[in-house]
N, C-alpha and C. Protein backbone atom coordinates (compact mmCIF):
# COMPACT_ATOMS: atom_id res chain seq x y z
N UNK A 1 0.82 -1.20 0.00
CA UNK A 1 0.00 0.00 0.00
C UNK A 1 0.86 1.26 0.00
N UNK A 2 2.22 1.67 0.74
CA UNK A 2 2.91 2.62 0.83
C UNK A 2 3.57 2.43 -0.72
N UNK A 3 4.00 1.32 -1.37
CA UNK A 3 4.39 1.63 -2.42
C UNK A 3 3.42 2.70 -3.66
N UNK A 4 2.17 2.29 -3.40
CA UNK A 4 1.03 2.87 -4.52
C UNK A 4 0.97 4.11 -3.92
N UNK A 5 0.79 4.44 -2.63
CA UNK A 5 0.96 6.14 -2.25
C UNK A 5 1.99 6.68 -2.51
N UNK A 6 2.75 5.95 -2.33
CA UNK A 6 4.03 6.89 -2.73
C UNK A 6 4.32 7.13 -4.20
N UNK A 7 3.77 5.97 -5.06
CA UNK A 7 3.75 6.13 -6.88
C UNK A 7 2.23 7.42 -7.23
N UNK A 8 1.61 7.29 -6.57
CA UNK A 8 0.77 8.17 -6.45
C UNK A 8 1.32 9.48 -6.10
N UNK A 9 2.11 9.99 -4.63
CA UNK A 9 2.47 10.97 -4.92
C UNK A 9 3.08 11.73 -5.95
N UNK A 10 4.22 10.60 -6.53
CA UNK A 10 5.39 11.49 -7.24
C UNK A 10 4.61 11.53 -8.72
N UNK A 11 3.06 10.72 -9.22
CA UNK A 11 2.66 11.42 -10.16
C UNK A 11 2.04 12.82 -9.64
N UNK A 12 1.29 12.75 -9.30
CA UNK A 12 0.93 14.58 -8.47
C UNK A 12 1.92 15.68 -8.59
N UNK A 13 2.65 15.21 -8.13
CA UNK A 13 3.99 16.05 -7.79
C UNK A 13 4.37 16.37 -9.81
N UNK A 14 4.37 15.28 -10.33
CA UNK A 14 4.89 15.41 -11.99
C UNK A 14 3.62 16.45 -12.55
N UNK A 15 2.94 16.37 -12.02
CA UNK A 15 1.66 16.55 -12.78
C UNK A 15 1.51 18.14 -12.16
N UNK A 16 1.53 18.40 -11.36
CA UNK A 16 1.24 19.69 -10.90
C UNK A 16 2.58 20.78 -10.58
N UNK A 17 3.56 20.15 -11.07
CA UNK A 17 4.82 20.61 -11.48
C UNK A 17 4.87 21.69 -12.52
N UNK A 18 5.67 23.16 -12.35
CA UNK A 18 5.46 24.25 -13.40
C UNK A 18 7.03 24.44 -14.08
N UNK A 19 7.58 24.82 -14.31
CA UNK A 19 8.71 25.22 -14.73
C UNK A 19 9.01 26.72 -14.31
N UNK A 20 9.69 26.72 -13.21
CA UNK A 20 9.92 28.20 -13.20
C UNK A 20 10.78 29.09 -14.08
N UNK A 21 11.29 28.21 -15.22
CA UNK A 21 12.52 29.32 -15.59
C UNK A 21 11.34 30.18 -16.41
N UNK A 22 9.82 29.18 -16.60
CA UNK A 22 8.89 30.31 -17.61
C UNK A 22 8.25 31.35 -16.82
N UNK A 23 8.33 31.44 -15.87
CA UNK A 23 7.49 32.25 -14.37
C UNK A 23 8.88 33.26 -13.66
N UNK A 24 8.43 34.72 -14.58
CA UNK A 24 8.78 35.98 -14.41
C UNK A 24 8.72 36.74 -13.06
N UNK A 25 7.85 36.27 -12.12
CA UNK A 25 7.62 36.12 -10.96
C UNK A 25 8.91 36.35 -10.17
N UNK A 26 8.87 36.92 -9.15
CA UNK A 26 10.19 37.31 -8.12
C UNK A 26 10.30 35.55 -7.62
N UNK A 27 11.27 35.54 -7.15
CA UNK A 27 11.48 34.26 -6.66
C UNK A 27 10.90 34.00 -5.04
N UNK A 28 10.44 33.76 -5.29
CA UNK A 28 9.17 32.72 -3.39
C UNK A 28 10.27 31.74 -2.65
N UNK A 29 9.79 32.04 -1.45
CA UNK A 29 10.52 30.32 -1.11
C UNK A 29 9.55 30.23 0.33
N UNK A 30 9.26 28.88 0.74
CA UNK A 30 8.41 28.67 2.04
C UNK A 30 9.46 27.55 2.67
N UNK A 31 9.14 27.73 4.05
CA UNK A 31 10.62 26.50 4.75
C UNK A 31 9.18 26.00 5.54
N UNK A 32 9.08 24.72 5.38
CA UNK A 32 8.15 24.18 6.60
C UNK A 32 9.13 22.64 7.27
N UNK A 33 9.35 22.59 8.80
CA UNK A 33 9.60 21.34 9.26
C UNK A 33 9.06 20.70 9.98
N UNK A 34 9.55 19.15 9.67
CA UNK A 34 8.72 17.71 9.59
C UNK A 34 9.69 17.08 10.17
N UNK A 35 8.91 16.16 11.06
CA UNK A 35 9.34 14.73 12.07
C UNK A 35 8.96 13.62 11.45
N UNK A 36 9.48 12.25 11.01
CA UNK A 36 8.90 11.26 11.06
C UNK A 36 9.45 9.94 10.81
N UNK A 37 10.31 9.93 11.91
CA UNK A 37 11.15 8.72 12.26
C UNK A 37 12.78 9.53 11.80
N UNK A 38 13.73 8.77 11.31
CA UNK A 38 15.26 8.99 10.83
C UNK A 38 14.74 10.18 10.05
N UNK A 39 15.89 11.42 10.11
CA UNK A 39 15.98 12.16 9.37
C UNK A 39 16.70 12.22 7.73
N UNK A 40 17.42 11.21 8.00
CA UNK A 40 18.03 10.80 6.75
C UNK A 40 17.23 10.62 5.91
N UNK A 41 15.90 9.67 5.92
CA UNK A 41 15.09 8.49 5.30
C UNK A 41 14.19 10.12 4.71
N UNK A 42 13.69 11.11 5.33
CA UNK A 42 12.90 12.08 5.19
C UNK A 42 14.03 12.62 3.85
N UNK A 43 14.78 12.96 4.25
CA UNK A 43 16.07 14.38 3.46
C UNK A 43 16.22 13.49 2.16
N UNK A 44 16.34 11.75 2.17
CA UNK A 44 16.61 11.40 0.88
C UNK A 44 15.54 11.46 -0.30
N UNK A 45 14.16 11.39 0.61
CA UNK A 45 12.85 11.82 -0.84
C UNK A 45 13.12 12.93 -0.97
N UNK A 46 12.83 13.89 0.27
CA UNK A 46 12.69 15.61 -0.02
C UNK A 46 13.51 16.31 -1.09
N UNK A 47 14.77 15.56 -1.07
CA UNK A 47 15.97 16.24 -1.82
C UNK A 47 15.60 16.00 -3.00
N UNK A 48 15.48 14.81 -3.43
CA UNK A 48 14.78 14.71 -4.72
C UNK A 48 13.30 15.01 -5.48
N UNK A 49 12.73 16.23 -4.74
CA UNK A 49 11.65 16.62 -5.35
C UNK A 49 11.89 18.39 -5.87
N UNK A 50 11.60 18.04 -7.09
CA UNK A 50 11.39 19.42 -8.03
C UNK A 50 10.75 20.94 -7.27
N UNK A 51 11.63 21.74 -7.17
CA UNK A 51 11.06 22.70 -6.40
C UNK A 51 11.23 23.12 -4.83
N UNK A 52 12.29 21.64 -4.66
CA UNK A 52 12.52 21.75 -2.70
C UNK A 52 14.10 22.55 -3.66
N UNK A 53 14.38 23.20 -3.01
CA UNK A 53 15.81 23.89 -2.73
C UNK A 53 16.57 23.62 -2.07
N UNK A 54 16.19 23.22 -0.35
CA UNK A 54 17.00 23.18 0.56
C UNK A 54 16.51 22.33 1.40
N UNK A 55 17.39 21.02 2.23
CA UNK A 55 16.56 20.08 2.85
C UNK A 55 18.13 20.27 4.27
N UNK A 56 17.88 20.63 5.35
CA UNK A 56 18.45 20.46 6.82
C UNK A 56 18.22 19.23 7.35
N UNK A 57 18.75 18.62 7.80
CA UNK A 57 18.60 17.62 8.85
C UNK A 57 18.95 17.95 10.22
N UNK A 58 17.83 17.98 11.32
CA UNK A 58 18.27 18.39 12.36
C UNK A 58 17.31 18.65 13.46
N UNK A 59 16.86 19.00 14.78
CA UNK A 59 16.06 18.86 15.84
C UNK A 59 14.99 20.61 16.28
N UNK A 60 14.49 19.08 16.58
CA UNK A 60 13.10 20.40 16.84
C UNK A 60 11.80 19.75 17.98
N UNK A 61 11.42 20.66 18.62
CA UNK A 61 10.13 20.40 19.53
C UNK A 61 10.72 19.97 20.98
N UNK A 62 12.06 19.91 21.48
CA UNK A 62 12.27 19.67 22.59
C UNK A 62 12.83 21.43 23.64
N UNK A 63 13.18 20.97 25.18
CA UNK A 63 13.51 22.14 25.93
C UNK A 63 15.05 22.09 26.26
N UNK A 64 16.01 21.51 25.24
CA UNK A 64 17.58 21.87 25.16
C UNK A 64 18.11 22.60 24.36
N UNK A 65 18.68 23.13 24.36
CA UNK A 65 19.35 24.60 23.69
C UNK A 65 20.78 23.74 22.67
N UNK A 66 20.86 23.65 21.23
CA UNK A 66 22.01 23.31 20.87
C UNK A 66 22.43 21.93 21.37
N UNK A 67 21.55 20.86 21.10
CA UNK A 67 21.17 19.24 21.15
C UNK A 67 22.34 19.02 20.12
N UNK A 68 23.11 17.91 20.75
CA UNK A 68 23.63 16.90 19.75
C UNK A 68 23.17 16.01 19.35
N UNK A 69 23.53 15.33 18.72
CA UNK A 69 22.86 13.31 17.77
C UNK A 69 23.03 12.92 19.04
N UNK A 70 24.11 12.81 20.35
CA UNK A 70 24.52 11.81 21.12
C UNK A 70 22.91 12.23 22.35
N UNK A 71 22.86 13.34 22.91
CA UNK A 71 21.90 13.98 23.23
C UNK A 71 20.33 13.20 23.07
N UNK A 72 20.12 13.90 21.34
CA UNK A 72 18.93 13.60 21.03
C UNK A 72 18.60 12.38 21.42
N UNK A 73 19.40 11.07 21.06
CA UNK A 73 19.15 10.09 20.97
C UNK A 73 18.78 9.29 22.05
N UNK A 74 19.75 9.72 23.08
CA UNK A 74 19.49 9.52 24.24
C UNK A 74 17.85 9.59 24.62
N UNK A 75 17.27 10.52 24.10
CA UNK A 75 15.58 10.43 24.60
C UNK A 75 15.27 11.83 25.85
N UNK A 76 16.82 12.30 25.88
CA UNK A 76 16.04 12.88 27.32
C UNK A 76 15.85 14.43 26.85
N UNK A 77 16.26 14.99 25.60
CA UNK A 77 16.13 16.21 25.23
C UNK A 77 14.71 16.62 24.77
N UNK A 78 13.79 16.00 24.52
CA UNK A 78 12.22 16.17 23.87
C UNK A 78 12.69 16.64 22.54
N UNK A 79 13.82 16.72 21.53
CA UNK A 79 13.36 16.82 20.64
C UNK A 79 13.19 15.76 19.79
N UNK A 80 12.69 16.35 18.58
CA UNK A 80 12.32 14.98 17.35
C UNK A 80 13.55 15.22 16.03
N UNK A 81 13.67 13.92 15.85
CA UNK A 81 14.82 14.00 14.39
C UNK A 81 13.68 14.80 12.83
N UNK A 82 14.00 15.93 12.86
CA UNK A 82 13.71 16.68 11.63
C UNK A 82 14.19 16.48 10.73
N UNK A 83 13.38 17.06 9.13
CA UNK A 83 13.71 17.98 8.83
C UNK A 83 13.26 18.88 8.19
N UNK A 84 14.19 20.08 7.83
CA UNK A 84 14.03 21.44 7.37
C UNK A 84 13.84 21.48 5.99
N UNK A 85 12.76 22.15 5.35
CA UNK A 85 12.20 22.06 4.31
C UNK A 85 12.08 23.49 3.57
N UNK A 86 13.16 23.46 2.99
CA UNK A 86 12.91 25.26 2.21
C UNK A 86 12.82 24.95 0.02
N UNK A 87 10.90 25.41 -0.30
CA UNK A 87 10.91 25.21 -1.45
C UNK A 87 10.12 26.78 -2.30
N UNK A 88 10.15 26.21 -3.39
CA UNK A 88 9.14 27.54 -4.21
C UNK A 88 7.86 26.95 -4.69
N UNK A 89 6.92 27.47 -3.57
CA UNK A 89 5.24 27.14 -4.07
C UNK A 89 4.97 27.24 -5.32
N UNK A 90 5.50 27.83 -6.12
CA UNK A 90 5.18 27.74 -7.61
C UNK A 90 5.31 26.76 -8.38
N UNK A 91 6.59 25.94 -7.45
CA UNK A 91 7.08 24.76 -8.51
C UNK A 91 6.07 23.62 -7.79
N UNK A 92 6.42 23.32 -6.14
CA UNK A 92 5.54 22.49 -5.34
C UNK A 92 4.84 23.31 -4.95
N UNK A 93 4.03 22.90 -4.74
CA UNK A 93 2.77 23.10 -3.74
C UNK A 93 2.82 23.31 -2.23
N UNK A 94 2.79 23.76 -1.11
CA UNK A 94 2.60 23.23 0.21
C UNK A 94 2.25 21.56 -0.02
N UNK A 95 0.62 21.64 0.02
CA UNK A 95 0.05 20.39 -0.54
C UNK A 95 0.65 19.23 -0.62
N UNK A 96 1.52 19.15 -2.05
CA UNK A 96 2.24 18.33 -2.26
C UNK A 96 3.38 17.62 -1.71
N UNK A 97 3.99 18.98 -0.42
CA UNK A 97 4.79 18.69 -0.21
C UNK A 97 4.13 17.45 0.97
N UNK A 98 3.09 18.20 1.93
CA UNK A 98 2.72 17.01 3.28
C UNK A 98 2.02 15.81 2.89
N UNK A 99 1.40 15.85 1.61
CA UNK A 99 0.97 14.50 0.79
C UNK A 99 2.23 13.83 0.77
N UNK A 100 3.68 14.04 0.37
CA UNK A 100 4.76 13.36 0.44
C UNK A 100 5.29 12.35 1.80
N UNK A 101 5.11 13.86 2.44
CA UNK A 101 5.46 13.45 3.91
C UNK A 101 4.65 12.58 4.58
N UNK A 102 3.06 12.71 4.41
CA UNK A 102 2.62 11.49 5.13
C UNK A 102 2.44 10.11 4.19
N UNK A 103 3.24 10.12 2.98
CA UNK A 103 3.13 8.75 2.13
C UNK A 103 4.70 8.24 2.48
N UNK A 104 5.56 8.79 3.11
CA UNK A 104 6.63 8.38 2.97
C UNK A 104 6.91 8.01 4.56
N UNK A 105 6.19 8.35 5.11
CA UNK A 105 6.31 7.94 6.91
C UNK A 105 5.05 7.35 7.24
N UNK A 106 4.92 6.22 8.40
CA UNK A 106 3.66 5.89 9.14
C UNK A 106 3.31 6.62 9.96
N UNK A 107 2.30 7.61 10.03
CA UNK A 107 1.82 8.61 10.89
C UNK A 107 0.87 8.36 12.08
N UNK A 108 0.47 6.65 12.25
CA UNK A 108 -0.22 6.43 13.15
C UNK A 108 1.00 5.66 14.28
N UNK A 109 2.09 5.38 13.49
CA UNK A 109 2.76 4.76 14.93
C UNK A 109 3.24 5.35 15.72
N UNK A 110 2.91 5.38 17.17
CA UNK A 110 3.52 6.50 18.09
C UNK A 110 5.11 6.40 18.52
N UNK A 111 6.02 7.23 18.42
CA UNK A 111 7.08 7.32 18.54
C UNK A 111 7.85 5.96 18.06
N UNK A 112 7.69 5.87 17.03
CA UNK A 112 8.02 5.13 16.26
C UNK A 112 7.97 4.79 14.70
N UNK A 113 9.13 4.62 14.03
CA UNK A 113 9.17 4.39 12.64
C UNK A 113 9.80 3.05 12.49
N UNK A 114 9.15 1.92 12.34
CA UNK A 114 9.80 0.64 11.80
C UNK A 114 10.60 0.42 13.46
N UNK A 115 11.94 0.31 12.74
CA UNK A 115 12.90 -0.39 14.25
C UNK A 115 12.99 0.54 14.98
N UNK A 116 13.14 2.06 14.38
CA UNK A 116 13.40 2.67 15.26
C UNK A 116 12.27 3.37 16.29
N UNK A 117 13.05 3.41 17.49
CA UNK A 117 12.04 3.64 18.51
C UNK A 117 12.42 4.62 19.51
N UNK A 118 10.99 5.53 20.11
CA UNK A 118 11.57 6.92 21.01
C UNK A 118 11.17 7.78 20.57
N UNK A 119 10.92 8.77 21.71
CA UNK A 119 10.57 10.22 21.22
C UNK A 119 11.13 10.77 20.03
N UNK A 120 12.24 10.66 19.92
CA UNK A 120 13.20 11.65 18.83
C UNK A 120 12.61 11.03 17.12
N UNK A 121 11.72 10.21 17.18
CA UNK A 121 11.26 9.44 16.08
C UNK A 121 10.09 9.38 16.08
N UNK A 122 9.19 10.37 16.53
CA UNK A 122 7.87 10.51 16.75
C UNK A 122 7.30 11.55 15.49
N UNK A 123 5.92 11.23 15.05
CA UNK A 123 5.48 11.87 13.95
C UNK A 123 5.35 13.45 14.09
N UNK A 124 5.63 14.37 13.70
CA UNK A 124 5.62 16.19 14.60
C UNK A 124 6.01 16.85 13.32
N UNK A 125 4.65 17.40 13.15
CA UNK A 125 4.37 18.47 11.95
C UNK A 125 4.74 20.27 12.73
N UNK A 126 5.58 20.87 12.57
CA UNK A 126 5.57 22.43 13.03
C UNK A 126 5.10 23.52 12.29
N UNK A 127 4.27 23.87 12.45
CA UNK A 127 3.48 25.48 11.77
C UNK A 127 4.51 26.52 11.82
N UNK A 128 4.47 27.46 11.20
CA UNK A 128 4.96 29.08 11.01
C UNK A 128 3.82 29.99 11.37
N UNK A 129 2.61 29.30 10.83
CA UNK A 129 1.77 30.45 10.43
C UNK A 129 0.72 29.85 10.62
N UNK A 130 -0.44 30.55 10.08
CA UNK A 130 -2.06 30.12 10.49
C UNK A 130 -2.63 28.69 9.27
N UNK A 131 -1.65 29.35 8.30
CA UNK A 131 -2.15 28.92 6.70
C UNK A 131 -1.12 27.56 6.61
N UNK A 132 -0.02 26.93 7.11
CA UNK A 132 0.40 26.19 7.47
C UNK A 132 -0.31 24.81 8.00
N UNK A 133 -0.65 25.95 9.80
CA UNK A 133 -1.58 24.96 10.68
C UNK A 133 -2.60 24.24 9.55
N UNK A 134 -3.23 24.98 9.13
CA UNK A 134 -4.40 24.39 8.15
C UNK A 134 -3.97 23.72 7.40
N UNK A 135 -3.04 23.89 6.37
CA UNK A 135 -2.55 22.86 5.57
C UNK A 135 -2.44 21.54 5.88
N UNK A 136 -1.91 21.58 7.36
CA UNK A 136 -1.41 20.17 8.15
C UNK A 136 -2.27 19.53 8.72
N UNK A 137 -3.43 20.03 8.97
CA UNK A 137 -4.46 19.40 9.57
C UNK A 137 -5.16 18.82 8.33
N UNK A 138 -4.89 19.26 7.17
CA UNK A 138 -6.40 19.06 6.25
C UNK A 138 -5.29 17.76 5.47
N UNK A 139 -4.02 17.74 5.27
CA UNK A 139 -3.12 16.74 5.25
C UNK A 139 -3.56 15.77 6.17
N UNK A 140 -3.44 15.76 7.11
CA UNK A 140 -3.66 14.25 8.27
C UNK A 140 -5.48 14.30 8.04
N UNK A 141 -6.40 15.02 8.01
CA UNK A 141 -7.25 14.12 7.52
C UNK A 141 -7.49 13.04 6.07
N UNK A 142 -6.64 13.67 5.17
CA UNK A 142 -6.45 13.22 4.29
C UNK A 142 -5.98 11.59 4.06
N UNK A 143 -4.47 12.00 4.90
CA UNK A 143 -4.11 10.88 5.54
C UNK A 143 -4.72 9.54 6.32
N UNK A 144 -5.51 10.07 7.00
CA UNK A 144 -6.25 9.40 7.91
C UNK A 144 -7.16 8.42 7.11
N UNK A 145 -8.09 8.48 5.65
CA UNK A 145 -8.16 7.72 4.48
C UNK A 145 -6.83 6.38 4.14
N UNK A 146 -5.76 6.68 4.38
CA UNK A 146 -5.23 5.75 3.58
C UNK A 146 -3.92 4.75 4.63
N UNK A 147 -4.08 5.00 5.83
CA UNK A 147 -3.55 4.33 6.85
C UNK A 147 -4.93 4.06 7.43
N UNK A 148 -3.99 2.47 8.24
CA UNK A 148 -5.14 1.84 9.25
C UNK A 148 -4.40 2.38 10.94
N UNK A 149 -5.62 2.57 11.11
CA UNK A 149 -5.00 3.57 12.61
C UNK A 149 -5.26 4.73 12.86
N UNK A 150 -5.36 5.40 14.09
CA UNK A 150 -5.39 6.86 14.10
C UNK A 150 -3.87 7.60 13.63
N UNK A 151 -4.38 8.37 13.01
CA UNK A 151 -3.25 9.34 12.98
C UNK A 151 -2.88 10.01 14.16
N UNK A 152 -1.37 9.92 14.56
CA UNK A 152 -1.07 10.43 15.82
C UNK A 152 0.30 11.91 16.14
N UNK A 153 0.08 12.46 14.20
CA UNK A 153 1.22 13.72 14.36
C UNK A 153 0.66 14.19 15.28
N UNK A 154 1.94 15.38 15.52
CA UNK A 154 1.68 16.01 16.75
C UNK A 154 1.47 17.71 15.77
N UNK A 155 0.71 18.72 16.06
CA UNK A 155 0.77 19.30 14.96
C UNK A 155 1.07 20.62 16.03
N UNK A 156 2.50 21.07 16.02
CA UNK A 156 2.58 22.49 17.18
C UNK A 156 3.14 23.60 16.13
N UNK A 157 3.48 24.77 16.98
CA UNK A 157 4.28 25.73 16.54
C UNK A 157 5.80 25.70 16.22
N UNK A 158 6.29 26.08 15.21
CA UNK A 158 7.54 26.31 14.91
C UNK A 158 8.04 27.06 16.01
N UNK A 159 9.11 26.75 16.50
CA UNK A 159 9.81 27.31 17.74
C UNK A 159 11.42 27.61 17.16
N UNK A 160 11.71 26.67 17.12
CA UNK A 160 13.61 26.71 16.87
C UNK A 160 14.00 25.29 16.88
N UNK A 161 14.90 25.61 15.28
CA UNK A 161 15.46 24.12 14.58
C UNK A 161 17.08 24.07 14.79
N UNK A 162 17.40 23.14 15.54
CA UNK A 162 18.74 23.33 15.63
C UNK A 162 19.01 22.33 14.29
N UNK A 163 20.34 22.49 13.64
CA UNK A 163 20.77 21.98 12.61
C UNK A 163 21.51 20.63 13.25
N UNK A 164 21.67 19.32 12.49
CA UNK A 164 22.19 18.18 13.20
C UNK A 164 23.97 18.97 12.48
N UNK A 165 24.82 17.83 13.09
CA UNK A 165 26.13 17.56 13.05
C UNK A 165 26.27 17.69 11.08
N UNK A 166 27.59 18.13 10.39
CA UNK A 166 27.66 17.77 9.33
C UNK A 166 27.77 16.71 8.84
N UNK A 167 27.96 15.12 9.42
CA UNK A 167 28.07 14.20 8.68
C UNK A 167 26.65 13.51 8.66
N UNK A 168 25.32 14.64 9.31
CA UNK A 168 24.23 14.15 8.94
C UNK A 168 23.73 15.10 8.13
N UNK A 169 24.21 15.19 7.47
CA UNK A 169 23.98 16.21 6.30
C UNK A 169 23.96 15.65 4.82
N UNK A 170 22.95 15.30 3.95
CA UNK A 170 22.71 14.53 2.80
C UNK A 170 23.81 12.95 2.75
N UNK A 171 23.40 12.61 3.57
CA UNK A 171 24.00 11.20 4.37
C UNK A 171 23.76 10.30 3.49
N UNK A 172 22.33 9.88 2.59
CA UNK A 172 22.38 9.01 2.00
C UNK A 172 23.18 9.29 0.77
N UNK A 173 23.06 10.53 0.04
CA UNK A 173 23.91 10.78 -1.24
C UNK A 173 25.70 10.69 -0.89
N UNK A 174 26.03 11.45 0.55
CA UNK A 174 27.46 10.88 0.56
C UNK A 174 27.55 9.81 0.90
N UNK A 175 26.88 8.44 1.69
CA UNK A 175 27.01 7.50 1.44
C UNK A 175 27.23 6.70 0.21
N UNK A 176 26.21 6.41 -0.20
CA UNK A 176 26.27 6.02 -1.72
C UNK A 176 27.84 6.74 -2.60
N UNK A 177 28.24 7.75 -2.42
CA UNK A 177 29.44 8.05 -2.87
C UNK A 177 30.16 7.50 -2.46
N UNK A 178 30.62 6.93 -1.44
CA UNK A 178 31.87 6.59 -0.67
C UNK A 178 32.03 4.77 -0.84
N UNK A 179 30.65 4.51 -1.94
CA UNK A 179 31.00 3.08 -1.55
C UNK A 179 30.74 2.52 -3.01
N UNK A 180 31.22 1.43 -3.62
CA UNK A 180 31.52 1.08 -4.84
C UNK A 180 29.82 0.71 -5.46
N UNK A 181 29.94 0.78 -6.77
CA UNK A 181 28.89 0.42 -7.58
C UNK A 181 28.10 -0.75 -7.34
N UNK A 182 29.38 -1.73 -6.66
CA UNK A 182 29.24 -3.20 -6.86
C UNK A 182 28.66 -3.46 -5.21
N UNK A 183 28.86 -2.45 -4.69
CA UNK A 183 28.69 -3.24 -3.26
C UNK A 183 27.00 -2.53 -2.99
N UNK A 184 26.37 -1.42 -3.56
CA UNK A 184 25.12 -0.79 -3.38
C UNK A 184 24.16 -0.92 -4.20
N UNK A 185 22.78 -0.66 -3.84
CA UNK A 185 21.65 -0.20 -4.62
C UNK A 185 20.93 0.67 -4.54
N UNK A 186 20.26 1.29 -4.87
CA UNK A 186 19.28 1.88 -4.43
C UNK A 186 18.24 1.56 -4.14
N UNK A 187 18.19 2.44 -2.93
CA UNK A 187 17.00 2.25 -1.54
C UNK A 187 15.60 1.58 -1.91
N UNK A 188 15.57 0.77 -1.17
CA UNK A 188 14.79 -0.10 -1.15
C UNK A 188 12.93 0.05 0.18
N UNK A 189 12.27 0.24 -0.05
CA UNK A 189 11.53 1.14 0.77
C UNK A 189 10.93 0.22 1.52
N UNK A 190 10.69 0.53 2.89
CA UNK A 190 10.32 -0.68 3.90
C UNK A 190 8.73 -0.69 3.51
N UNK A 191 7.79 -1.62 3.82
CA UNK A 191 6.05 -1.32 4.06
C UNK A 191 5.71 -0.54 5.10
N UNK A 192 6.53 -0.84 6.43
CA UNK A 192 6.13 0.06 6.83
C UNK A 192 6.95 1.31 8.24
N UNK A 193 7.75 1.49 7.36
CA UNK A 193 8.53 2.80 7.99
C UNK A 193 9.11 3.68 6.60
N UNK A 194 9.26 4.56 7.09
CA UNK A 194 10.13 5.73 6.15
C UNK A 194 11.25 5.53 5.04
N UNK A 195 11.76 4.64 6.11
CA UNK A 195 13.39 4.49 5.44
C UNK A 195 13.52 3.67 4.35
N UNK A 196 14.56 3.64 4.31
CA UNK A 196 15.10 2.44 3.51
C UNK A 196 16.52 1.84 3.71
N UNK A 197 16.54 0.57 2.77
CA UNK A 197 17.60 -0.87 3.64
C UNK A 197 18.28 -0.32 2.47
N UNK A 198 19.58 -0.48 2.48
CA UNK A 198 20.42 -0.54 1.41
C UNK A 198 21.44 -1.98 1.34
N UNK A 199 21.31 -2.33 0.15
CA UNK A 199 22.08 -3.84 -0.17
C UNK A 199 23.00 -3.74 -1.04
């Protein structure tokens, strides 16, 4: 079922796709961030969609100031593994983008994605704005159609994103660089978590 949502999204996404070099238009950009399990597993779709610019990996929704990976993980900081999402509504959509996000994560499992487990891996949508909030709510009902389960994001205010460490920084693309043709594939998508296994 996550495979057909997710082939479903990325036609949407093709389909409602503009070309900005034809759009004279000043240049836009909207940043919205997303929780939902490994941040890696999030940054490797996001990066590859038409119109995202900029994808962060890094923490949000807890009460520590300047969290490390060793920190987060631990469980005791309240935040969640993000990430940071900066695109041009012209090319994506808002829309399109949280249709992504809840086809590419399980949004009913509580603090949890697949193996991984804990607060820092909990589903947590953050608002900017009013028009946001709404977006995200009318997303998880949406959602709520095509998972079995309640939907259990957490849907708060944008507060402050600390950025993770640099070697969690487009992790799956420098991975895949660092390791031979013969020994990798490409990602292979679980049923039901975010990520993906690499073989």
């Amino acid at each position: 079922m996550l495979r057909k949502l997710f082939a479903a999204s990325l036609m949407i996404i093709t389909a409602f796709s503009v070309h900005a070099a034809t759009d004279e238009r000043p240049v836009v950009s909207e940043t919205i961030t997303l929780g939902g399990g490994c941040f890696w597993c999030l940054e490797a779709v996001f990066d590859e969609l038409k119109g995202v610019s900029r994808v962060d990996s890094g923490y949000a929704g807890g009460h520590v100031a300047n969290p490390d990976y060793a920190q987060v993980s631990a469980g005791d900081t309240g935040h969640a593994e993000v990430v940071q999402i900066t695109f041009d509504p012209r090319v994506i959509t808002r829309d399109i983008i949280l249709q992504v996000y809840f086809t590419i994560h399980d949004p009913t499992t509580l603090n949890q994605q697949g193996n991984d487990v804990g607060e820092q891996y909990r589903s947590i949508a953050f608002y900017r704005d009013d028009a946001q909030k709404a977006a995200i709510e009318k997303a998880i009902a949406g959602a709520g159609a095509h998972w079995n389960g309640k939907v259990v994001t957490q849907v708060v205010p944008f507060r402050q994103f600390y950025k993770a460490e640099n070697y969690h920084q487009e992790y799956f693309k420098s991975t895949v660089r660092s390791r031979t043709a013969s020994s990798w594939s490409r990602p292979k998508w679980r049923n039901s978590a975010s990520c993906f296994t690499i073989t």
